[in-house]
C-alpha atoms as a PDB file:
ATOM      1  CA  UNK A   1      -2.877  -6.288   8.877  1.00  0.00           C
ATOM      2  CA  UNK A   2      -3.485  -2.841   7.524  1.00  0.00           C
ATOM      3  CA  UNK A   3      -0.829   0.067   8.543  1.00  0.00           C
ATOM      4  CA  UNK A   4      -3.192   2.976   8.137  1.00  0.00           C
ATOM      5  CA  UNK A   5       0.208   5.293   8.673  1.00  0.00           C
ATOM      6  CA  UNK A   6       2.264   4.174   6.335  1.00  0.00           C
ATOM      7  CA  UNK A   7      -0.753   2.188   3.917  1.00  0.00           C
ATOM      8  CA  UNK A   8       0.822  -0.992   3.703  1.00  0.00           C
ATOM      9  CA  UNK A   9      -0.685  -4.350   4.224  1.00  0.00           C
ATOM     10  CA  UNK A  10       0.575  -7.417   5.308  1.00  0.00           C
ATOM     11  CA  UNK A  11      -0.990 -11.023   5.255  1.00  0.00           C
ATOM     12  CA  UNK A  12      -0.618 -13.707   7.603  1.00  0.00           C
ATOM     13  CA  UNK A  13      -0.240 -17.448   6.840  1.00  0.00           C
ATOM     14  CA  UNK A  14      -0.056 -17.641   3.731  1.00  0.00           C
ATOM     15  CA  UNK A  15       1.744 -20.683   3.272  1.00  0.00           C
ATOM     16  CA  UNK A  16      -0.960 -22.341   4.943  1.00  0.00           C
ATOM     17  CA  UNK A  17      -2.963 -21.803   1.706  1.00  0.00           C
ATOM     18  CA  UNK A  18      -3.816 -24.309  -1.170  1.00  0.00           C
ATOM     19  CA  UNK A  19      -5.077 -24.918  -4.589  1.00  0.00           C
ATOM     20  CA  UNK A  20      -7.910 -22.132  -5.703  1.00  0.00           C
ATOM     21  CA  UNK A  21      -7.227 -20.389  -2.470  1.00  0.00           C
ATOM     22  CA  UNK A  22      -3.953 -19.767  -3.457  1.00  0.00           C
ATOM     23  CA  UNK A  23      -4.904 -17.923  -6.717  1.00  0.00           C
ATOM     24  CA  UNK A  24      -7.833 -16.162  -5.245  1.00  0.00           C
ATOM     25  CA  UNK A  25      -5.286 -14.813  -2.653  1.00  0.00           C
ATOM     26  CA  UNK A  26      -3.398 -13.584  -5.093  1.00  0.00           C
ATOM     27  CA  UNK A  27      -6.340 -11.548  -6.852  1.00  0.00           C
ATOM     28  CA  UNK A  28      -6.850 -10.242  -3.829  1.00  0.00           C
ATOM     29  CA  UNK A  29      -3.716  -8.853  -3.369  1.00  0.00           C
ATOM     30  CA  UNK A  30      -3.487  -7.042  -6.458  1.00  0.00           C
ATOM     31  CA  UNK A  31      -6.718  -5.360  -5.584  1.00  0.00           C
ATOM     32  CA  UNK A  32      -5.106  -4.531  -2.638  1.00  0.00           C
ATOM     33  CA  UNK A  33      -2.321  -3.232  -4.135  1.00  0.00           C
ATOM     34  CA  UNK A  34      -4.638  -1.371  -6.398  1.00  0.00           C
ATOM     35  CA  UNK A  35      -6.297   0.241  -3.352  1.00  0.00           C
ATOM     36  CA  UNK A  36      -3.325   1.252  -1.824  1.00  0.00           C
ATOM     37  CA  UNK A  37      -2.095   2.967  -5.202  1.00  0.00           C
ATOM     38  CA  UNK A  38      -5.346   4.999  -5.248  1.00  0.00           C
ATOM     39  CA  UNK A  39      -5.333   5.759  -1.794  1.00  0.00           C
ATOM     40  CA  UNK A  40      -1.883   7.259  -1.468  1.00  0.00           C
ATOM     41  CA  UNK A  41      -2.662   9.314  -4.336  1.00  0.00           C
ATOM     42  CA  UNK A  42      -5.768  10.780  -2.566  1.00  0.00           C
ATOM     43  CA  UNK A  43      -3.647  11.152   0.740  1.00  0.00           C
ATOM     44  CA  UNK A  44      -0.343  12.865  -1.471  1.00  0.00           C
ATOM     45  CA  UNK A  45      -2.606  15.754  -1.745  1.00  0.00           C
ATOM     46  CA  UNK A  46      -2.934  16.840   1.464  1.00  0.00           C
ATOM     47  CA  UNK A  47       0.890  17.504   2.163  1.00  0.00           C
ATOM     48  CA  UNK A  48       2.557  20.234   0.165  1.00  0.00           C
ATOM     49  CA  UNK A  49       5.869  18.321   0.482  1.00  0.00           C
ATOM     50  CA  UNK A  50       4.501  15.502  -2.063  1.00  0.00           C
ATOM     51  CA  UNK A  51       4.279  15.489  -5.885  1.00  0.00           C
ATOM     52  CA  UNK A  52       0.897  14.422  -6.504  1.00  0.00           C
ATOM     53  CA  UNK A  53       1.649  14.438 -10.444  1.00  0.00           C
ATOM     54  CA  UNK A  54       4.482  12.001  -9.955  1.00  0.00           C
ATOM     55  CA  UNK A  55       4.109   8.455 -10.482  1.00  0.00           C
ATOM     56  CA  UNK A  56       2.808   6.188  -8.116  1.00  0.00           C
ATOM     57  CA  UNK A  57       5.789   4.079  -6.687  1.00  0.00           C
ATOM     58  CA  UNK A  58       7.166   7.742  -6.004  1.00  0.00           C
ATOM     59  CA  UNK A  59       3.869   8.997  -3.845  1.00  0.00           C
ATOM     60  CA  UNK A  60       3.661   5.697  -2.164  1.00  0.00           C
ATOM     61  CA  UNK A  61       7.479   6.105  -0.977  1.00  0.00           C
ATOM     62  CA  UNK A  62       6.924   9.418   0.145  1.00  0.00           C
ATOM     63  CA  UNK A  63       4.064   8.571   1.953  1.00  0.00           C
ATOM     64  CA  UNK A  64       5.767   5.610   3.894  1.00  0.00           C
ATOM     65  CA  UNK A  65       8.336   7.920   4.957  1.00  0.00           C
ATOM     66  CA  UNK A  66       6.146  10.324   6.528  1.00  0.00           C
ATOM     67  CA  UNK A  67       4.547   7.536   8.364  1.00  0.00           C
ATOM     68  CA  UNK A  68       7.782   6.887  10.519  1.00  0.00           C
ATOM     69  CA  UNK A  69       9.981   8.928  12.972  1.00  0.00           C
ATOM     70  CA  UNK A  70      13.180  10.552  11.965  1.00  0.00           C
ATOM     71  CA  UNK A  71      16.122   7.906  13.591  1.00  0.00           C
END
């Protein structure tokens, strides 16, 4: 499942996978990961509120929290 708001993405039954599966899954989550990275970069500079020269974990943080409502 892909949050658009707060660009995360989560996978479903993975324990269900085996053998090559397992390590192609894997792949694909670092190119997913990869994705993310760039795309929250991209995103960071449309709000004035985010750093878009600071590093990456930073951006991604600051994204997530805009993508949920003050408690």
């Amino acid at each position: 499942m892909h949050d658009t708001a707060a660009d995360q993405v989560e996978f479903y039954d993975e324990q269900i996978l085996t053998g090559d599966h397992i390590d192609q899954h894997r792949n694909n989550i670092l190119s997913f990961e990869k994705a993310l990275d760039l795309n929250a970069k991209e995103r960071s500079r449309r709000f004035a509120s985010i750093n878009t020269k600071a590093g990456l974990p930073h951006i991604r943080n600051e994204i997530l929290k805009r993508s949920v409502f003050p408690v």
